[in-house]
Protein backbone atom coordinates (compact mmCIF):
# COMPACT_ATOMS: atom_id res chain seq x y z
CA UNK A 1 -9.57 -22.78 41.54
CA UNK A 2 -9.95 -22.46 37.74
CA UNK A 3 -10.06 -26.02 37.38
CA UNK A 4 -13.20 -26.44 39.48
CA UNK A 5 -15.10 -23.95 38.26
CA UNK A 6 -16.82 -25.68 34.93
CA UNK A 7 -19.69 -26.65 36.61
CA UNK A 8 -21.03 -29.10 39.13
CA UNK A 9 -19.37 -32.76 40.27
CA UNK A 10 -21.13 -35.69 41.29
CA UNK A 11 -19.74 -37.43 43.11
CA UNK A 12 -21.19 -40.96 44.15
CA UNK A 13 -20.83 -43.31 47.32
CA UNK A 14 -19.71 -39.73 49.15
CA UNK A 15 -20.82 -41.66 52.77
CA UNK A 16 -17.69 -44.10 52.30
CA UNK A 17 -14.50 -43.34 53.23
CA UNK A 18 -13.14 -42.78 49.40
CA UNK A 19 -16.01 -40.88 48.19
CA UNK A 20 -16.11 -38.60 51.38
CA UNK A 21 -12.33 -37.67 51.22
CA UNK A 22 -13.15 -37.16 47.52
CA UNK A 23 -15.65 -34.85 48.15
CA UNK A 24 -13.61 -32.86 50.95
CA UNK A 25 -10.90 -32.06 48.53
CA UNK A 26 -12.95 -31.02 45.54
CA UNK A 27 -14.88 -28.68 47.87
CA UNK A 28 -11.43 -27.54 49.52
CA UNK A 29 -9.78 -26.87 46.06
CA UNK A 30 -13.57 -24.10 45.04
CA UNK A 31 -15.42 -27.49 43.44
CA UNK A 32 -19.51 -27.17 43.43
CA UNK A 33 -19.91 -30.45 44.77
CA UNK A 34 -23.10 -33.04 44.64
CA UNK A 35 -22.72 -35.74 47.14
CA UNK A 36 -24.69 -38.74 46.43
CA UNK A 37 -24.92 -42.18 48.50
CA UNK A 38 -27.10 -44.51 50.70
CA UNK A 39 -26.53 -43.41 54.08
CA UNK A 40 -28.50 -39.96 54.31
CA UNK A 41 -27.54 -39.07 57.71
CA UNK A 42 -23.60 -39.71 56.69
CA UNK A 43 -24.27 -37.46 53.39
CA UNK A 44 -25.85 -34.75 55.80
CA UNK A 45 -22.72 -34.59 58.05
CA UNK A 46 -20.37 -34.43 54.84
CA UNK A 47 -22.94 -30.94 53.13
CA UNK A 48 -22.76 -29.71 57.18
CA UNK A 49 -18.72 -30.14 56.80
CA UNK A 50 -18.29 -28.74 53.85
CA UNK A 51 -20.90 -26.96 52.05
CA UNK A 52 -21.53 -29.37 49.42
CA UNK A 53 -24.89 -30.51 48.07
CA UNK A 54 -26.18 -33.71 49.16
CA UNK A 55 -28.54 -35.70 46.52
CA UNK A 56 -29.18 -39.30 47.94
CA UNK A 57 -30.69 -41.69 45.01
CA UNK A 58 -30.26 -45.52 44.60
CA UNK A 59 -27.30 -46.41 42.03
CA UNK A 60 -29.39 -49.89 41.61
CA UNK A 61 -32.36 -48.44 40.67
CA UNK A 62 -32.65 -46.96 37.44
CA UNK A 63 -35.87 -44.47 38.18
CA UNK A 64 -34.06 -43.54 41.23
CA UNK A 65 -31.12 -42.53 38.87
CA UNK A 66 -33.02 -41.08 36.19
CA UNK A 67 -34.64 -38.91 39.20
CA UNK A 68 -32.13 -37.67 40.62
CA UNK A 69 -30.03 -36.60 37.49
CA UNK A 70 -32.49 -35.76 34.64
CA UNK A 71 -32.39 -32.23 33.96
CA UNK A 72 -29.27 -31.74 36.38
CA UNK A 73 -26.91 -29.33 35.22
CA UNK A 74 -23.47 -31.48 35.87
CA UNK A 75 -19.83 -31.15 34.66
CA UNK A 76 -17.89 -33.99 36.37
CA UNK A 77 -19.01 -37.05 37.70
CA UNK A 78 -16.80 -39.48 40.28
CA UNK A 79 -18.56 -43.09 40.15
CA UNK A 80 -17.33 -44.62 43.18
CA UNK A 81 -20.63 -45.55 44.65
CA UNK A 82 -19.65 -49.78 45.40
CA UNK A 83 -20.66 -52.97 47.14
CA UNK A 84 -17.64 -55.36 47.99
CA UNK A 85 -19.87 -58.49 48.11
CA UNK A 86 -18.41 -61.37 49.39
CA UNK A 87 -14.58 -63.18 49.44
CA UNK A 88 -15.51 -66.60 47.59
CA UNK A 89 -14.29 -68.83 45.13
CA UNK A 90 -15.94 -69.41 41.64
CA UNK A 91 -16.86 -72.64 43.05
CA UNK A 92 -18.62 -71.28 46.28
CA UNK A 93 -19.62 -67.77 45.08
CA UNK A 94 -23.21 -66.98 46.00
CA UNK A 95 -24.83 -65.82 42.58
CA UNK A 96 -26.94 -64.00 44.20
CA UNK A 97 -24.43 -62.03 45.75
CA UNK A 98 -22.64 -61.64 42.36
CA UNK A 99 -25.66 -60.42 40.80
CA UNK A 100 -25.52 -57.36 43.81
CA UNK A 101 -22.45 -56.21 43.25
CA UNK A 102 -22.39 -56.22 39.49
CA UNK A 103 -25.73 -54.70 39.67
CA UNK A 104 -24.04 -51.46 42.06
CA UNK A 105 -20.55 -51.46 40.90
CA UNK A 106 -21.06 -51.46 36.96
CA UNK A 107 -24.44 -51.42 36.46
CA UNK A 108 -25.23 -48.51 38.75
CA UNK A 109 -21.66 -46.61 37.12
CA UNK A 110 -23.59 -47.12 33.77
CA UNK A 111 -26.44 -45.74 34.76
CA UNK A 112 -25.03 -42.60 36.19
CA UNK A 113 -22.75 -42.25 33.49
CA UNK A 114 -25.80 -42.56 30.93
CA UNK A 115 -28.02 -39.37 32.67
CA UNK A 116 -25.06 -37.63 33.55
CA UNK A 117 -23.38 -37.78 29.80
CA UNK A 118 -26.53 -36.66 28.87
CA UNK A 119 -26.54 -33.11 31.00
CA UNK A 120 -23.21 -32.59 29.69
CA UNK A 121 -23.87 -33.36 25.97
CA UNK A 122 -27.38 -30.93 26.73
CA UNK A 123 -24.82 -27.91 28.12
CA UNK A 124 -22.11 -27.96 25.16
CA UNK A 125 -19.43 -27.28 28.24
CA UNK A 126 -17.55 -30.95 28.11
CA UNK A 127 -16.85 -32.74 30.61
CA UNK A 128 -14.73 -35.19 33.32
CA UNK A 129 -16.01 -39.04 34.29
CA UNK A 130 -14.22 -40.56 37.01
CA UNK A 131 -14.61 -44.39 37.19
CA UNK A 132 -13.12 -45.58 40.35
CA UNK A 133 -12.19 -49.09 39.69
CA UNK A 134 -9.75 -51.52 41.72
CA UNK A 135 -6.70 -53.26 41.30
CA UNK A 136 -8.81 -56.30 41.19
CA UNK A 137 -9.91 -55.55 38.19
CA UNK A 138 -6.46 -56.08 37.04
CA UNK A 139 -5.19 -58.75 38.41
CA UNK A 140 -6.32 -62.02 39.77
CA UNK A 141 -6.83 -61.64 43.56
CA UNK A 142 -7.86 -64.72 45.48
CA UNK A 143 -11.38 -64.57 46.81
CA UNK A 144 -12.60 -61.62 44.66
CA UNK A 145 -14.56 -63.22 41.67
CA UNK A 146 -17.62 -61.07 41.75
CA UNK A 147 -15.94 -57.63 43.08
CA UNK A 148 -13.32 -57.92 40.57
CA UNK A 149 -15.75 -59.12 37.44
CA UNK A 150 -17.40 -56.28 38.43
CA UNK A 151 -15.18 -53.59 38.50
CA UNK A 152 -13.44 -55.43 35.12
CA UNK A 153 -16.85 -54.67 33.61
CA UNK A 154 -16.58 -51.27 35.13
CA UNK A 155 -13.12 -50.50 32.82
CA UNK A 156 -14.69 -52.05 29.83
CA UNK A 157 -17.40 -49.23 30.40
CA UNK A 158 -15.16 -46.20 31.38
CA UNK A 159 -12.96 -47.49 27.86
CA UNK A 160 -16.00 -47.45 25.34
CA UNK A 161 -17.63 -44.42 26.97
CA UNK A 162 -14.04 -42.75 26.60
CA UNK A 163 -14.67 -43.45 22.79
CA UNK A 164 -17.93 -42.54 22.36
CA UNK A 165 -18.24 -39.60 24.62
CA UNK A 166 -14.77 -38.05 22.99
CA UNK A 167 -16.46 -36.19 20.52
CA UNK A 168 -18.46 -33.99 23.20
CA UNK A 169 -15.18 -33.03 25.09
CA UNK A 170 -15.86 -35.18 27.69
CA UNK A 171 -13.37 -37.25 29.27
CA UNK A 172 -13.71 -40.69 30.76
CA UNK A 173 -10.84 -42.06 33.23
CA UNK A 174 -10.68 -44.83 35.18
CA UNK A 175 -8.38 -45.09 38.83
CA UNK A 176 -7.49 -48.65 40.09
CA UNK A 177 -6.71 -48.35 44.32
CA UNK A 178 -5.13 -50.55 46.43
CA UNK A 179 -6.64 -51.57 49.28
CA UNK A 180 -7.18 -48.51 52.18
CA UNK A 181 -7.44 -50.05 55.63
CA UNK A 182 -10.78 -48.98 56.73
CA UNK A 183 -12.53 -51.25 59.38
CA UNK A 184 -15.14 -52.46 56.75
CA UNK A 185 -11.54 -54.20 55.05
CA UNK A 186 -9.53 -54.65 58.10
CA UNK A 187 -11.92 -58.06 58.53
CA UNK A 188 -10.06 -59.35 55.66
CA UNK A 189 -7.08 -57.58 54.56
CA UNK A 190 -6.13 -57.15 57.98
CA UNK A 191 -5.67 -60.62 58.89
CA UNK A 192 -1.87 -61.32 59.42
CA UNK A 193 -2.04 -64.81 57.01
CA UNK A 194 -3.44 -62.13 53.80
CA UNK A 195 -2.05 -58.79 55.12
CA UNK A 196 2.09 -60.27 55.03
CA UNK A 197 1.95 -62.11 52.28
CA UNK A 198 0.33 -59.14 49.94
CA UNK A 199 2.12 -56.32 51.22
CA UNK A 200 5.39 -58.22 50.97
CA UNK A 201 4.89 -57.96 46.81
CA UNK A 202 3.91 -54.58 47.29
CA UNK A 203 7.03 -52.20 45.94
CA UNK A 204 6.00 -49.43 48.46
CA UNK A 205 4.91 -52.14 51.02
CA UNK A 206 1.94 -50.18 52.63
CA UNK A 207 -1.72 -49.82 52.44
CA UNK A 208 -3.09 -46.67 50.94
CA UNK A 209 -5.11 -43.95 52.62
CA UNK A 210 -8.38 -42.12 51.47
CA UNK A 211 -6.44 -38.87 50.42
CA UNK A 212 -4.24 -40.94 48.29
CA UNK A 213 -6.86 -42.26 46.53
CA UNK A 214 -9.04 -38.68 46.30
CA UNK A 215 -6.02 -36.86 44.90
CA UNK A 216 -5.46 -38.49 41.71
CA UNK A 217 -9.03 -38.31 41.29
CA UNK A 218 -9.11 -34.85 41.15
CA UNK A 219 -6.05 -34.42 38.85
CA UNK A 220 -7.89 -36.16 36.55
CA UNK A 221 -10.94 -34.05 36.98
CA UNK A 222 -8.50 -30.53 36.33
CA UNK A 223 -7.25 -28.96 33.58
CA UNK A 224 -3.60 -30.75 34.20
CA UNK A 225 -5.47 -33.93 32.21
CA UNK A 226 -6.80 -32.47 29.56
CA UNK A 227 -5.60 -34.47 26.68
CA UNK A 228 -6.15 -37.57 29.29
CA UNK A 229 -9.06 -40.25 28.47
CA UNK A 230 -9.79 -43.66 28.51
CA UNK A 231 -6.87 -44.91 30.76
CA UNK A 232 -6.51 -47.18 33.51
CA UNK A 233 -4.97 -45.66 36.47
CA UNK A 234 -3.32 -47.94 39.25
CA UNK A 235 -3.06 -46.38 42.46
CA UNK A 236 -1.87 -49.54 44.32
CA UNK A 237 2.00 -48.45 45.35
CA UNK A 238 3.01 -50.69 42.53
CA UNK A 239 1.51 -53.78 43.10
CA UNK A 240 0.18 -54.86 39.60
CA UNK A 241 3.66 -53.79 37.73
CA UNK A 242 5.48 -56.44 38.94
């Protein structure tokens, strides 16, 4: 429980599948959690569930942001508030579109890193940032121009705010999952002609689930990582090492 205890997470895009299990083992493990996402009626059912806070706000809007988190007393943030955009080519991709999911995924990370980093820096206590990021952003994957420019921007961010946020004892991470079969991905990565071929270069040869992803998340939030910041973490079964 000691880990936990610090002070209060953030954790954004709580009403998707990621964020939710996120939240659910944070709370399990003693965590004061603040949920945070879109869908209000989602976030309710999560703070019925399991006791956390919820604190909707809109991650592209940066007086909703300031809103919500000025003057909020906050330990640990998880950015993993996102918007998958579309699968296009650099030849076909809509720029409007582009300009969406930048504007969410690193934008919006920024911004909630900036008023958050702030609190922390205020309290003198330290502190954990949690980028969640995507294997996208590592390699090239066909289709994903603006998602993974996006979250590629997102580790440039989680790196540099690693350095400058060092010197307050707070520590910046970033986690790279694989795909988790959710419907909202099943339209694409389920498809037998994308599915085969990707899994079949996949060393553990299986899609990852929400508690695979939420677990290394909060490692990375405990005292177990203390000396860790400013690293890329793949959680893809061991798809970009080879």
């Amino acid at each position: 429980m000691a880990d936990y205890d610090k002070g209060a997470i953030l954790v954004t895009g709580a009403s998707g599948g990621i964020g939710g299990a996120t939240v659910r083992l944070l709370v399990e493990r003693g965590a004061d959690v603040i949920a945070s996402g879109q869908n209000e009626a989602k976030l309710a059912e999560l703070a019925a569930e399991t006791g956390c806070r919820a604190l909707p706000f809109d991650l592209t809007s940066e007086d909703s942001v300031k809103a919500a988190l000025d003057g909020l007393d906050l330990w640990g943030v998880v950015n993993c508030g996102g918007f998958g955009g579309e699968i296009a080519t650099p030849m076909d991709t809509d720029i409007d579109v582009f300009d969406k999911v930048i504007a969410t995924n690193a934008r919006g990370a920024l911004l909630v890193t900036k008023y958050a980093a702030a609190s922390m820096i205020r309290l003198g206590q330290g502190g954990a940032i949690v980028n969640v990021s995507s294997q996208a952003s590592l390699v090239a994957l066909k289709g994903h121009i603006s998602y993974g420019s996006s979250k590629a921007a997102l580790d440039n961010i989680t790196r540099v705010s690693a350095l400058e946020l060092g010197q307050y004892g707070i520590r910046v991470n970033g986690v790279h999952p694989t795909v988790v079969m959710t419907p909202m991905s099943a339209w694409y990565w389920g498809r037998p002609e994308i599915e085969g071929p990707f899994l079949s270069q996949m060393p553990l040869g299986r899609w990852a689930t929400e508690a695979e992803i939420a677990a290394p998340i909060a490692f990375l939030l405990s005292d177990g990582a203390s000396m860790i910041s400013g690293v890329s973490l793949p959680i893809d079964g061991g798809f970009t090492a080879v």
